[in-house]
C-alpha atoms as a PDB file:
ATOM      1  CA  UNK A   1       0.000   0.000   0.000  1.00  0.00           C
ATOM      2  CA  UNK A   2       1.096   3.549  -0.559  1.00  0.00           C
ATOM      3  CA  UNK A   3       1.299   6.257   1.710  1.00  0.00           C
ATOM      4  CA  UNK A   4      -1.678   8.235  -0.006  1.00  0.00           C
ATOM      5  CA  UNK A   5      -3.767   4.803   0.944  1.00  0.00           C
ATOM      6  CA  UNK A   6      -1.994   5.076   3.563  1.00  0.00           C
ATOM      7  CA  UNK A   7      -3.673   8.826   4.752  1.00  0.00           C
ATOM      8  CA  UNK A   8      -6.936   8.138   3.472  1.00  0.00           C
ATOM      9  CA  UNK A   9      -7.100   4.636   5.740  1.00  0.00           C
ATOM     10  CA  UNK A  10      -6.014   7.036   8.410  1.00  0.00           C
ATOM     11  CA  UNK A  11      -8.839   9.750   7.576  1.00  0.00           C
ATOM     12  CA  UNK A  12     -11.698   6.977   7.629  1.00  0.00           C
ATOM     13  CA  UNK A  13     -10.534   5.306  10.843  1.00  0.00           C
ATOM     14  CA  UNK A  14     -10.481   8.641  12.946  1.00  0.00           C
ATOM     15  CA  UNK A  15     -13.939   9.976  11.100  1.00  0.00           C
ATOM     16  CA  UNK A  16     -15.186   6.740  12.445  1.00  0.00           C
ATOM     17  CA  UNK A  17     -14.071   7.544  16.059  1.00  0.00           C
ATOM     18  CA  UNK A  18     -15.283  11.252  15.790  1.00  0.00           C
ATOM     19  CA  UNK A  19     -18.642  10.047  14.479  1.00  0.00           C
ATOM     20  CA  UNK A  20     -19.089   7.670  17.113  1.00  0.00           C
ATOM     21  CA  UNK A  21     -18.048  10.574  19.832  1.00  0.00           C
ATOM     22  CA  UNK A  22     -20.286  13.021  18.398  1.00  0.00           C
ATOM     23  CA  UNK A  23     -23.056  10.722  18.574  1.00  0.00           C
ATOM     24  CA  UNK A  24     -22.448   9.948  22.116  1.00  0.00           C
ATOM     25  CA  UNK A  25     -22.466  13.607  22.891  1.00  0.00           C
ATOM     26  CA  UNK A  26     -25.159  14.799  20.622  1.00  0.00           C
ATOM     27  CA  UNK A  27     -27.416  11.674  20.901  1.00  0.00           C
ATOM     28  CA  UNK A  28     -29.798  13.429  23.541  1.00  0.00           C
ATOM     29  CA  UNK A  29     -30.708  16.327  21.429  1.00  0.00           C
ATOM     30  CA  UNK A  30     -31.239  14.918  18.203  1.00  0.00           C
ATOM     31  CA  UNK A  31     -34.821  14.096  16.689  1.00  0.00           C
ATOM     32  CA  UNK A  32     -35.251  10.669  15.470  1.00  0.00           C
ATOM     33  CA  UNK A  33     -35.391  12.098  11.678  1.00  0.00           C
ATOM     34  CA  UNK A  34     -31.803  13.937  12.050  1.00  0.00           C
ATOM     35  CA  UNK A  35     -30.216  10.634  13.494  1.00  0.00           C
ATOM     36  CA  UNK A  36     -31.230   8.989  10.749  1.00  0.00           C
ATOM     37  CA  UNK A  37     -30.447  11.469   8.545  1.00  0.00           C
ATOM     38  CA  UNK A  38     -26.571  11.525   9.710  1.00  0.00           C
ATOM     39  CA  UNK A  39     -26.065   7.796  10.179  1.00  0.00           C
ATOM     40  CA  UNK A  40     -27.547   7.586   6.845  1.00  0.00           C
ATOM     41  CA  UNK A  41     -24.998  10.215   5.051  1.00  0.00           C
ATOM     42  CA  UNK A  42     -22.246   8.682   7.738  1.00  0.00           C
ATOM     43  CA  UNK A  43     -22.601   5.027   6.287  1.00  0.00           C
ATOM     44  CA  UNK A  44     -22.782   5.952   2.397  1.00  0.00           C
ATOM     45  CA  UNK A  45     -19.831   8.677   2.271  1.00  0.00           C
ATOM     46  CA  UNK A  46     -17.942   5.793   3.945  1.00  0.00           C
ATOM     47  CA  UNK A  47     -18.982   3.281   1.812  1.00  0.00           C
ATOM     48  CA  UNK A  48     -18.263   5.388  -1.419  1.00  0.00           C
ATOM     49  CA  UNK A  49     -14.875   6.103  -0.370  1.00  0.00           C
ATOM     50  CA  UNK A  50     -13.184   2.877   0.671  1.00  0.00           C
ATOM     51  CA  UNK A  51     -15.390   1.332  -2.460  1.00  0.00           C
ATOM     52  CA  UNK A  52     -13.281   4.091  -4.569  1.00  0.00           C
ATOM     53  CA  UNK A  53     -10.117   3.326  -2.924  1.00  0.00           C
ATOM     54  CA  UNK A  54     -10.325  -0.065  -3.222  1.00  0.00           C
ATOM     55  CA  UNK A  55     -12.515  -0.598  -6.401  1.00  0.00           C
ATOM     56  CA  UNK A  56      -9.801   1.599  -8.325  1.00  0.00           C
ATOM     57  CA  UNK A  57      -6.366  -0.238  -6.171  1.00  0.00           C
ATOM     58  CA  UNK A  58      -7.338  -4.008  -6.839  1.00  0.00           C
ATOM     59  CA  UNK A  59      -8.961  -3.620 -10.306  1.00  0.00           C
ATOM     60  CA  UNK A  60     -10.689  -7.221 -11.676  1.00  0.00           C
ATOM     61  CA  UNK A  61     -11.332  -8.102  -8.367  1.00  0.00           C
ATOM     62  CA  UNK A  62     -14.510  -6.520  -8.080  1.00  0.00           C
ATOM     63  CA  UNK A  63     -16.324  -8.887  -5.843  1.00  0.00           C
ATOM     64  CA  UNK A  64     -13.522  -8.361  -3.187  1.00  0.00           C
ATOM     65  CA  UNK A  65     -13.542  -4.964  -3.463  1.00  0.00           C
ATOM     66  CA  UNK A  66     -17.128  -4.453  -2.706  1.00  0.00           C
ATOM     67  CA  UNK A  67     -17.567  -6.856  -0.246  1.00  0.00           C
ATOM     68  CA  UNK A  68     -15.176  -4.830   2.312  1.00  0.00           C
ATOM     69  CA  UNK A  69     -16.340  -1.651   1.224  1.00  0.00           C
ATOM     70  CA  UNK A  70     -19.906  -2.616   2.174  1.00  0.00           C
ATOM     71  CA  UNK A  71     -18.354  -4.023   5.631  1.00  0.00           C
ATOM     72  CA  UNK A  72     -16.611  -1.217   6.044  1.00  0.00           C
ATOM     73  CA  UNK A  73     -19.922   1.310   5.538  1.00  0.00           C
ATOM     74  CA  UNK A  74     -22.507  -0.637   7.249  1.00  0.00           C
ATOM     75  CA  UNK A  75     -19.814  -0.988  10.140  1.00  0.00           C
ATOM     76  CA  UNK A  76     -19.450   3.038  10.513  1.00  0.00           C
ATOM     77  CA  UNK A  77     -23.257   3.580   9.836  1.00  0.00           C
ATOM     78  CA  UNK A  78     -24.847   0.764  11.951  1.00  0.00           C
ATOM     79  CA  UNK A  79     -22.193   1.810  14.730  1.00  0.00           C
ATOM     80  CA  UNK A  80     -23.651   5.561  14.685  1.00  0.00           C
ATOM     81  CA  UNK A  81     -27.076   4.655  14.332  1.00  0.00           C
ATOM     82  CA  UNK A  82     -27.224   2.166  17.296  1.00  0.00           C
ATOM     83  CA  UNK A  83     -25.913   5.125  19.351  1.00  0.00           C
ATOM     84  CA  UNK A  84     -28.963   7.228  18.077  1.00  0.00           C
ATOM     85  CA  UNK A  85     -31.859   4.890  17.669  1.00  0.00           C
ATOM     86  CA  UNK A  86     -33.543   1.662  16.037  1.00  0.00           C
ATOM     87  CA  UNK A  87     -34.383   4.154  13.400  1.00  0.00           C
ATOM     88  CA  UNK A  88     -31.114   5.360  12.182  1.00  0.00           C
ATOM     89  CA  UNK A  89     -29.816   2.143  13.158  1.00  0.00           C
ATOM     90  CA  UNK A  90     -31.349   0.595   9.765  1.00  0.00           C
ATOM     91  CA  UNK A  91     -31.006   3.945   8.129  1.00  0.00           C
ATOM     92  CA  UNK A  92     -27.339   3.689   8.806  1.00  0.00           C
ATOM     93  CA  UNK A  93     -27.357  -0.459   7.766  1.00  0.00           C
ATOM     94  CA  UNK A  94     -28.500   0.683   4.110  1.00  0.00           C
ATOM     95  CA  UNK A  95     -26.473   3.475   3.507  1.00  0.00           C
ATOM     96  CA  UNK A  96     -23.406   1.988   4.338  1.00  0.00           C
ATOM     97  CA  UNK A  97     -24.608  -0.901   1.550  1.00  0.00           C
ATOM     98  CA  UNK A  98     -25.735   0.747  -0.893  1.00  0.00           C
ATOM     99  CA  UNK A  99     -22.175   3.493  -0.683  1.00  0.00           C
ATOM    100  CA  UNK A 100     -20.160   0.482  -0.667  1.00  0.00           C
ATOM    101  CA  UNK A 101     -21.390  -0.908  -3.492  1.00  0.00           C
ATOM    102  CA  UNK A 102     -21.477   1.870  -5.658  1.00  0.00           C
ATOM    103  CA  UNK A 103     -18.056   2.751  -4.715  1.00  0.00           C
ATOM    104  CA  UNK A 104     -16.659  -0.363  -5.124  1.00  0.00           C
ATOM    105  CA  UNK A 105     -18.274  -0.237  -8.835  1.00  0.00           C
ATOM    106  CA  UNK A 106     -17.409   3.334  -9.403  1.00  0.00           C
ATOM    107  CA  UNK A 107     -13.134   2.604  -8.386  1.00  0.00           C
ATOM    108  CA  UNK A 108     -13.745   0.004 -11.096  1.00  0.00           C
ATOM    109  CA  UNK A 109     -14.066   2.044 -14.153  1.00  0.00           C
ATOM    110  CA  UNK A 110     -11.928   5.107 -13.079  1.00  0.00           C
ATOM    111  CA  UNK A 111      -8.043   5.208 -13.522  1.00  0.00           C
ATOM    112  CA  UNK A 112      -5.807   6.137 -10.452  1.00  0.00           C
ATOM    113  CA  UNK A 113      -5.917   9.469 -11.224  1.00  0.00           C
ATOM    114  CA  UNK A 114      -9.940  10.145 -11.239  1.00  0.00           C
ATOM    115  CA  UNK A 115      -9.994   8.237  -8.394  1.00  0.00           C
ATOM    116  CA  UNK A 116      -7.676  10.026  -6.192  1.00  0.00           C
ATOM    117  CA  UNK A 117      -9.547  13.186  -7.420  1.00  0.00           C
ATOM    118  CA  UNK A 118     -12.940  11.378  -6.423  1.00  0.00           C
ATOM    119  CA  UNK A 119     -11.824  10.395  -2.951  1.00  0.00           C
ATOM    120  CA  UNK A 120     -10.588  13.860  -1.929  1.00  0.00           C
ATOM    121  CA  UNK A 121     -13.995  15.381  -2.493  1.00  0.00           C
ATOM    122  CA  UNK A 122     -15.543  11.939  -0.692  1.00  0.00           C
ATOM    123  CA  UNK A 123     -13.374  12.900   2.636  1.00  0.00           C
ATOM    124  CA  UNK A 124     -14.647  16.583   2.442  1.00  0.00           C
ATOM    125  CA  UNK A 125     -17.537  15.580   2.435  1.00  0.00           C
ATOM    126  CA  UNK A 126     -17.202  13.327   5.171  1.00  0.00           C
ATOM    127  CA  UNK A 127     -15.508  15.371   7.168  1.00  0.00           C
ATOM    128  CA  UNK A 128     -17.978  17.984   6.628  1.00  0.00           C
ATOM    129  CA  UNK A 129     -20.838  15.639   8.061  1.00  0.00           C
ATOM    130  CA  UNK A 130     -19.346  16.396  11.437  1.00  0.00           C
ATOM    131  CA  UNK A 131     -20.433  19.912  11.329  1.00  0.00           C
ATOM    132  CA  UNK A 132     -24.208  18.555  10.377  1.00  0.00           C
ATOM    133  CA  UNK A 133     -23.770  17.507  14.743  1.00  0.00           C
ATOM    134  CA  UNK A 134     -24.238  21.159  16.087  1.00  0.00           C
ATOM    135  CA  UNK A 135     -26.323  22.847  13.546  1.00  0.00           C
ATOM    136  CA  UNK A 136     -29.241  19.796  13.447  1.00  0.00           C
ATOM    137  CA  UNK A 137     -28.978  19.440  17.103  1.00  0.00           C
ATOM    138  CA  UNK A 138     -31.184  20.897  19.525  1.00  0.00           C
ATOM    139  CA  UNK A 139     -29.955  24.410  21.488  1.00  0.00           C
ATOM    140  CA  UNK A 140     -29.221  23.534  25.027  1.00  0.00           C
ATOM    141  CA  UNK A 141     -29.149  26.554  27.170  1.00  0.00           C
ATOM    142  CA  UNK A 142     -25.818  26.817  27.607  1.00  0.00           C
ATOM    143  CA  UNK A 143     -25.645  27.382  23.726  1.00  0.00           C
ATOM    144  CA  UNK A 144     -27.816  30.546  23.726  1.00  0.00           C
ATOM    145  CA  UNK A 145     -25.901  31.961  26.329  1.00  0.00           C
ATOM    146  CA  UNK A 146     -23.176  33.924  23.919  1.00  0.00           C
ATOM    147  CA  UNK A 147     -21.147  35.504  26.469  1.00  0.00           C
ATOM    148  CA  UNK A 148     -18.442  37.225  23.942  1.00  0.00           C
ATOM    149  CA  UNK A 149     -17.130  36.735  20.445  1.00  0.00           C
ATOM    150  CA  UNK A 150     -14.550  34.391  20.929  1.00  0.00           C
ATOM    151  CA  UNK A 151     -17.339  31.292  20.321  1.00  0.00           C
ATOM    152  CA  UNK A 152     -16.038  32.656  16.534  1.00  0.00           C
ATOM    153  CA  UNK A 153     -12.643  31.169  17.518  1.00  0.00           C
ATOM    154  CA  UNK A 154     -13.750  27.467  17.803  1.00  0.00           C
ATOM    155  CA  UNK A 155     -15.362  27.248  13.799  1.00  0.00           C
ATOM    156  CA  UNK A 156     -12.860  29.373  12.589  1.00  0.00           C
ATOM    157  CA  UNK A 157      -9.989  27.232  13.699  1.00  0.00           C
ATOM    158  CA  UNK A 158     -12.063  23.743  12.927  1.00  0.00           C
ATOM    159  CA  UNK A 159     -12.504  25.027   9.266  1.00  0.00           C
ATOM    160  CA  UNK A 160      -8.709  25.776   9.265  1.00  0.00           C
ATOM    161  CA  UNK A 161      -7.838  23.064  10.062  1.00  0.00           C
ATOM    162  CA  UNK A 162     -10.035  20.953   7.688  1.00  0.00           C
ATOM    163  CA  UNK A 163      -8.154  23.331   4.754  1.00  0.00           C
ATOM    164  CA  UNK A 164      -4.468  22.846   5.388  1.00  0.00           C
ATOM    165  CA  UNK A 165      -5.373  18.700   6.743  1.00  0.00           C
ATOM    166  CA  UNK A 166      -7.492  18.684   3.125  1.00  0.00           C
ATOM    167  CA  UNK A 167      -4.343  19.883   0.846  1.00  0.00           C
ATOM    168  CA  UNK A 168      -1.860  18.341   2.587  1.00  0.00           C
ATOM    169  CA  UNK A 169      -3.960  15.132   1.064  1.00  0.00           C
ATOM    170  CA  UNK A 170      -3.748  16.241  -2.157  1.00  0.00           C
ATOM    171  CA  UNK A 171      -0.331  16.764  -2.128  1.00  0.00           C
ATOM    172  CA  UNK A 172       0.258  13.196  -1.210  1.00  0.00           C
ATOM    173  CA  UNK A 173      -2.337  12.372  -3.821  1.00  0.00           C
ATOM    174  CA  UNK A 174      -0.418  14.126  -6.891  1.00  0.00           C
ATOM    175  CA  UNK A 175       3.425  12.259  -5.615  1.00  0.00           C
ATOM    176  CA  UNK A 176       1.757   9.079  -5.637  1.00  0.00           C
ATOM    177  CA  UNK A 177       0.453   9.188  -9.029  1.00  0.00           C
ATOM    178  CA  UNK A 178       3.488  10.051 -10.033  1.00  0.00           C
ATOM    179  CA  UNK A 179       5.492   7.416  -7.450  1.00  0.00           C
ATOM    180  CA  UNK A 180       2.760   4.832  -8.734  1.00  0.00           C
ATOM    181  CA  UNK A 181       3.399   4.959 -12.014  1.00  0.00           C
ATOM    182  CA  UNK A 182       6.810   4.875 -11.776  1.00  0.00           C
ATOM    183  CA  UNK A 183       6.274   1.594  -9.645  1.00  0.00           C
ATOM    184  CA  UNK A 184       4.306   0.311 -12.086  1.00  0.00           C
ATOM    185  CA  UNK A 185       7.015   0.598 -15.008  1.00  0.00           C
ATOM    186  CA  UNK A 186       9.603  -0.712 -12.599  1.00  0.00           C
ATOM    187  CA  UNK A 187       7.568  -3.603 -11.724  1.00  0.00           C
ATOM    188  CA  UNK A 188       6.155  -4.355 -15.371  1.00  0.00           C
ATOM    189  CA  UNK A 189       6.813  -8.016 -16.963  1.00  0.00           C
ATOM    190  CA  UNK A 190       9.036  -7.853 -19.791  1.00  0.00           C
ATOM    191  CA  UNK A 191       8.405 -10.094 -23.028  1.00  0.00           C
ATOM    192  CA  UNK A 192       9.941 -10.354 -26.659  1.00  0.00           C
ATOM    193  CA  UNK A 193       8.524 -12.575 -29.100  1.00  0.00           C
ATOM    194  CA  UNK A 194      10.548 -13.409 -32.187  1.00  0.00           C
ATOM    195  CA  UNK A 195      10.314 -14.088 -35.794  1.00  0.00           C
ATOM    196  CA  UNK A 196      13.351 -15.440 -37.514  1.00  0.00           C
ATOM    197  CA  UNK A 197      14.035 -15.104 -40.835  1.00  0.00           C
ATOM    198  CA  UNK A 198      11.984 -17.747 -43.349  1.00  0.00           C
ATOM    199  CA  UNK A 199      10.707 -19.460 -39.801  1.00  0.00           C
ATOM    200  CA  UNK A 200       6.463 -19.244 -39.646  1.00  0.00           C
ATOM    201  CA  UNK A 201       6.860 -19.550 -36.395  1.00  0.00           C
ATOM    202  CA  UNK A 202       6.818 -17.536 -32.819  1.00  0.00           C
ATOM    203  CA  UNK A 203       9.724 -17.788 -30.286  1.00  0.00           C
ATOM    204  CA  UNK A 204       8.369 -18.182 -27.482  1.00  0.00           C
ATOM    205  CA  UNK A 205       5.253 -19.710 -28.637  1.00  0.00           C
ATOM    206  CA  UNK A 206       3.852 -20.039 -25.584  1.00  0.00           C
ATOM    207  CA  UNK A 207       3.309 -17.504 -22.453  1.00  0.00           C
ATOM    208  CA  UNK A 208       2.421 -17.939 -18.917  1.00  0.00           C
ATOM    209  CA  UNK A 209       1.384 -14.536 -17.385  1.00  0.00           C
ATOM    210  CA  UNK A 210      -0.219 -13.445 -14.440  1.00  0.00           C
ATOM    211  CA  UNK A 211      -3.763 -11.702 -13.892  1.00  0.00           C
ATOM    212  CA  UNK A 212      -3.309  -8.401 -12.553  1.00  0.00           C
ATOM    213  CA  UNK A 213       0.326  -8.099 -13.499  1.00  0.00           C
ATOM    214  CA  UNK A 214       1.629  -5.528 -16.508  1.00  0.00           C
ATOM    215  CA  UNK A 215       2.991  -6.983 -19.258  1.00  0.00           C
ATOM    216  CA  UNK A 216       4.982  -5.236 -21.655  1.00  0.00           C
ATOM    217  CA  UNK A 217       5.503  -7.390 -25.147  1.00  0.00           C
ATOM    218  CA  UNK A 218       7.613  -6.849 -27.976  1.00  0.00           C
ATOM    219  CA  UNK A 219       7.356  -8.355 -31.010  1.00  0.00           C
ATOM    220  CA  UNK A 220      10.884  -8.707 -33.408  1.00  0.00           C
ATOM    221  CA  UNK A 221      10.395  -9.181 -36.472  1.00  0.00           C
ATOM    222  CA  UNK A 222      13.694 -10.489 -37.881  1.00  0.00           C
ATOM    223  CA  UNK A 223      12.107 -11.507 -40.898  1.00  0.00           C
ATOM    224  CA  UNK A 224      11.897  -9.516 -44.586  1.00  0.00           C
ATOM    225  CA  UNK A 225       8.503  -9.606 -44.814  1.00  0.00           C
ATOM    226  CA  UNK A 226       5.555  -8.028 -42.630  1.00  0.00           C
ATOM    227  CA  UNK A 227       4.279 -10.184 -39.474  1.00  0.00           C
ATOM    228  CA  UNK A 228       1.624  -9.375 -36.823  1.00  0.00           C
ATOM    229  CA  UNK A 229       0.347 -10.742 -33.984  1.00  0.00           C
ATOM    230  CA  UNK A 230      -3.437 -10.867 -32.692  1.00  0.00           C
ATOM    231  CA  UNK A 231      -5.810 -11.651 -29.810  1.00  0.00           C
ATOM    232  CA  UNK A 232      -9.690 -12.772 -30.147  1.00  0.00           C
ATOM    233  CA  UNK A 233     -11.520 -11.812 -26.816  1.00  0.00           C
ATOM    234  CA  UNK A 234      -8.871 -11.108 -24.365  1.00  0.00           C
ATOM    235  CA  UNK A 235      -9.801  -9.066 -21.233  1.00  0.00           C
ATOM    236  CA  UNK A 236      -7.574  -6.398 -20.730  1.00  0.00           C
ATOM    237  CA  UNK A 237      -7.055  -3.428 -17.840  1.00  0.00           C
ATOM    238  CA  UNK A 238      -5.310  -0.795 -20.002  1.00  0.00           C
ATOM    239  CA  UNK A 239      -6.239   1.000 -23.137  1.00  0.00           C
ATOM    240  CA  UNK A 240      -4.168  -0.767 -25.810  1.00  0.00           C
ATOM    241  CA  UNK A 241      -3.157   0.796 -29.095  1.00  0.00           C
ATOM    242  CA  UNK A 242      -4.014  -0.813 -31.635  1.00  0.00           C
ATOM    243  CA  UNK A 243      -1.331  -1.340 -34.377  1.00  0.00           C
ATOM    244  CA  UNK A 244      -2.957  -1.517 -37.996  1.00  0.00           C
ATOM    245  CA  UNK A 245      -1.160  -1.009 -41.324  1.00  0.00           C
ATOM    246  CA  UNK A 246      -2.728  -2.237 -44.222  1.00  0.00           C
ATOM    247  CA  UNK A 247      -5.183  -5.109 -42.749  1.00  0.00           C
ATOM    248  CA  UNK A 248      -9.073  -5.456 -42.811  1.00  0.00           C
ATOM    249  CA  UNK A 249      -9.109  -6.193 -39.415  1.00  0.00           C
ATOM    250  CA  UNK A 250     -12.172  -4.877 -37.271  1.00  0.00           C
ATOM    251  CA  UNK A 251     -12.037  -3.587 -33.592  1.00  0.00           C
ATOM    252  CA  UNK A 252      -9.539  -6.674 -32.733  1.00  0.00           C
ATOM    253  CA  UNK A 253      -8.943  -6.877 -28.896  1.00  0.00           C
ATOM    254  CA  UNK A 254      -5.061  -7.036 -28.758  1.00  0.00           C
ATOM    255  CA  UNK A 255      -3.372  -6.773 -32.132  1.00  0.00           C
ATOM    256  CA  UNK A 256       0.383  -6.033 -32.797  1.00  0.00           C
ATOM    257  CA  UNK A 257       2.051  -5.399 -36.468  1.00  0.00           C
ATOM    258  CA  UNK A 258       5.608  -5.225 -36.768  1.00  0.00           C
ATOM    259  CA  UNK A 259       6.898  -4.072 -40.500  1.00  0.00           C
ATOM    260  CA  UNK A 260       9.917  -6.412 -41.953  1.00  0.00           C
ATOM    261  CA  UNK A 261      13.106  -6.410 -40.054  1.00  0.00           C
ATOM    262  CA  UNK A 262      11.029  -3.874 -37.489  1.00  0.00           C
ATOM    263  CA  UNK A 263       9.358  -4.819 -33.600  1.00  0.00           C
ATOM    264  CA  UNK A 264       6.759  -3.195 -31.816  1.00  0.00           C
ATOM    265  CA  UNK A 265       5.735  -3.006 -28.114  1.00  0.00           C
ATOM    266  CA  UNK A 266       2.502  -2.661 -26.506  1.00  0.00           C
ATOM    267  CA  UNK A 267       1.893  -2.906 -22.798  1.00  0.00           C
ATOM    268  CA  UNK A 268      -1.273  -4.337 -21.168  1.00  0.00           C
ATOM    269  CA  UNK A 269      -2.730  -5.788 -18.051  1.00  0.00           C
ATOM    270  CA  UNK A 270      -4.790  -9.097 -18.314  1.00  0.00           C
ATOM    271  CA  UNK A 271      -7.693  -9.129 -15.856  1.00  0.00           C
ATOM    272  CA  UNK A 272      -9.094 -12.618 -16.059  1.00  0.00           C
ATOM    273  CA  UNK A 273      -7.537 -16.379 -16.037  1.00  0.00           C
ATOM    274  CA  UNK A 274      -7.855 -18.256 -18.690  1.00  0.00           C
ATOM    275  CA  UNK A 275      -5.991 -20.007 -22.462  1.00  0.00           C
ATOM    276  CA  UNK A 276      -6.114 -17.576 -25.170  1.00  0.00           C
ATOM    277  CA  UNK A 277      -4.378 -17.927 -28.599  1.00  0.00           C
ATOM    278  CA  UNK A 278      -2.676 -15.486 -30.954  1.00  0.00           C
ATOM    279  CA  UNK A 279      -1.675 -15.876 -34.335  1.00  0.00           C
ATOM    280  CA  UNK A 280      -0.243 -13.911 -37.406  1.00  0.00           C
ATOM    281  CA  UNK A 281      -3.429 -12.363 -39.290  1.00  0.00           C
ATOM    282  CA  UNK A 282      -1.241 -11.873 -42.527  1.00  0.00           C
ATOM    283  CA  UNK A 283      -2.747 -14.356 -45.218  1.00  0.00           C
ATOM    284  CA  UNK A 284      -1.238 -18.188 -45.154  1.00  0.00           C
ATOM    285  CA  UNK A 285       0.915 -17.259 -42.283  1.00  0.00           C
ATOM    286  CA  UNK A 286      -1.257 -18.961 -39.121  1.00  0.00           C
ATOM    287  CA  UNK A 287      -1.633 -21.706 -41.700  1.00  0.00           C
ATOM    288  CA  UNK A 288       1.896 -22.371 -41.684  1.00  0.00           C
ATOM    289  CA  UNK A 289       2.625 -22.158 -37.596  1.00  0.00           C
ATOM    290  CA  UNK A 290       2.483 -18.791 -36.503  1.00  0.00           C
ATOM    291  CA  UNK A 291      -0.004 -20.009 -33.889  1.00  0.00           C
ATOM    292  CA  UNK A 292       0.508 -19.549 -30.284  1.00  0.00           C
ATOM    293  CA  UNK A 293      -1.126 -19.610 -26.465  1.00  0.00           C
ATOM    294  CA  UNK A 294      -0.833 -17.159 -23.335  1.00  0.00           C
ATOM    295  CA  UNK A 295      -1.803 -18.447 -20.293  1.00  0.00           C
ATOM    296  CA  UNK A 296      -3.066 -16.635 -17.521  1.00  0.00           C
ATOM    297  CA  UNK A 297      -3.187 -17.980 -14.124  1.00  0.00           C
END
């Protein structure tokens, strides 16, 4: 995990203790509708964010992902609402569910970067529930008693606070896209493929990767004529580019075409298990060998 995971965990775990405190010190003058009104908004901004973080960290794993974001939001908004009442006790059960599944589902589909941007405004938002305590709640007596202006001092400093704790974050968010990536191409599996010369064939014809894992493949064509390489229905993280020149060949889902005595490299990350073959799409050429498997485990 990185240290911008590392902040946001953080975050979460002491929103979850202020929520709980503020409940315990706000429970007695809070209608039944505004507890379960907060536990409500307390379980789904939850939910949404560690869905996001974790939806967007462990893409393809989907299931995973939502299951402990929904534990994670029912478990902040069933805490609160038990504090509060029966009431926002299930309001809190649902919210958390229904954040933590769309979160999970939302981290899916965006890249690192959207979803660093998306969890930053989740947290403000979050944060900002804790301010939802004292204006909802009922005046006690003590609170109509102004006795100077220094009750100014207290939301004043809060809200400073928030600002300077809220950049900070984003700092640490913009380093570790950058440190990510960079991990990333460090970390990347290497591959060439080759064509010799006169030889219909692939070296290595056969591939074992692994799902989740980038894979950067080159293909060498040592040979004086054009060869490509292609994959039928092969589940991919990244956006590939496509390499076309001079083919019919329609929306193909990995596809690689290296000129004579030229290579190409395209880099991709497989997202399910499973046998999938690829083979030269030039005419007469898979007929004479240039057939070949990647396994993903």
């Amino acid at each position: 995990m990185s240290f911008y995971h590392y902040f946001v965990l953080f975050t979460l775990s002491l929103l979850f203790v202020l929520f709980v405190v503020f409940s315990l010190y706000y429970k007695d003058r809070l209608r039944d509708m505004s507890g379960m009104m907060l536990s409500m908004i307390i379980g789904t901004n939850i939910g949404l964010t560690v869905g996001v973080l974790l939806g967007s960290s462990y893409q393809g794993n989907l299931f995973y992902s939502t299951i402990y974001s929904i534990v994670a939001g029912v478990l902040v908004g069933t805490t609160c609402g038990i504090i509060l009442g029966v009431l926002p006790l299930l309001e809190g059960f649902m919210g958390g569910l229904m954040g933590g599944m769309m979160g999970a589902m939302l981290g899916e589909m965006l890249t690192q970067e959207e979803s660093f941007m998306i969890i930053n405004l989740l947290l403000t938002l979050s944060v900002s529930v804790l301010f939802l305590f004292p204006i909802i709640a009922i005046p006690s007596k003590k609170d109509t008693q102004l006795q100077n202006k220094k009750w100014l001092i207290k939301p004043f400093s809060a809200f400073l606070f928030l600002v300077i704790y809220l950049i900070i974050g984003n700092q640490i968010d913009k380093g570790m896209i950058f440190s990510k990536s960079e991990q990333k191409e460090s970390h990347q599996l290497e591959i060439s493929i080759d064509v010799q010369p006169l030889q219909f064939t692939y070296n290595p014809s056969k591939i074992v990767l692994k799902k989740g894992q980038r894979v950067s493949v080159t293909l060498k064509n040592y040979d004086s004529i054009e060869h490509d390489l292609e994959i039928k229905n092969f589940p991919t993280k990244n956006e590939i580019t496509e390499n076309h020149k001079g083919h019919s060949i329609k929306n193909p889902d990995l596809h690689l075409h290296a000129p004579a005595e030229e290579q190409i490299e395209m880099a991709f990350t497989p997202t399910q298990t499973g046998t999938y073959e690829f083979y030269c799409t030039i005419p007469g050429h898979k007929e004479k060998g240039m057939v070949g498997l990647i396994i993903v485990s």
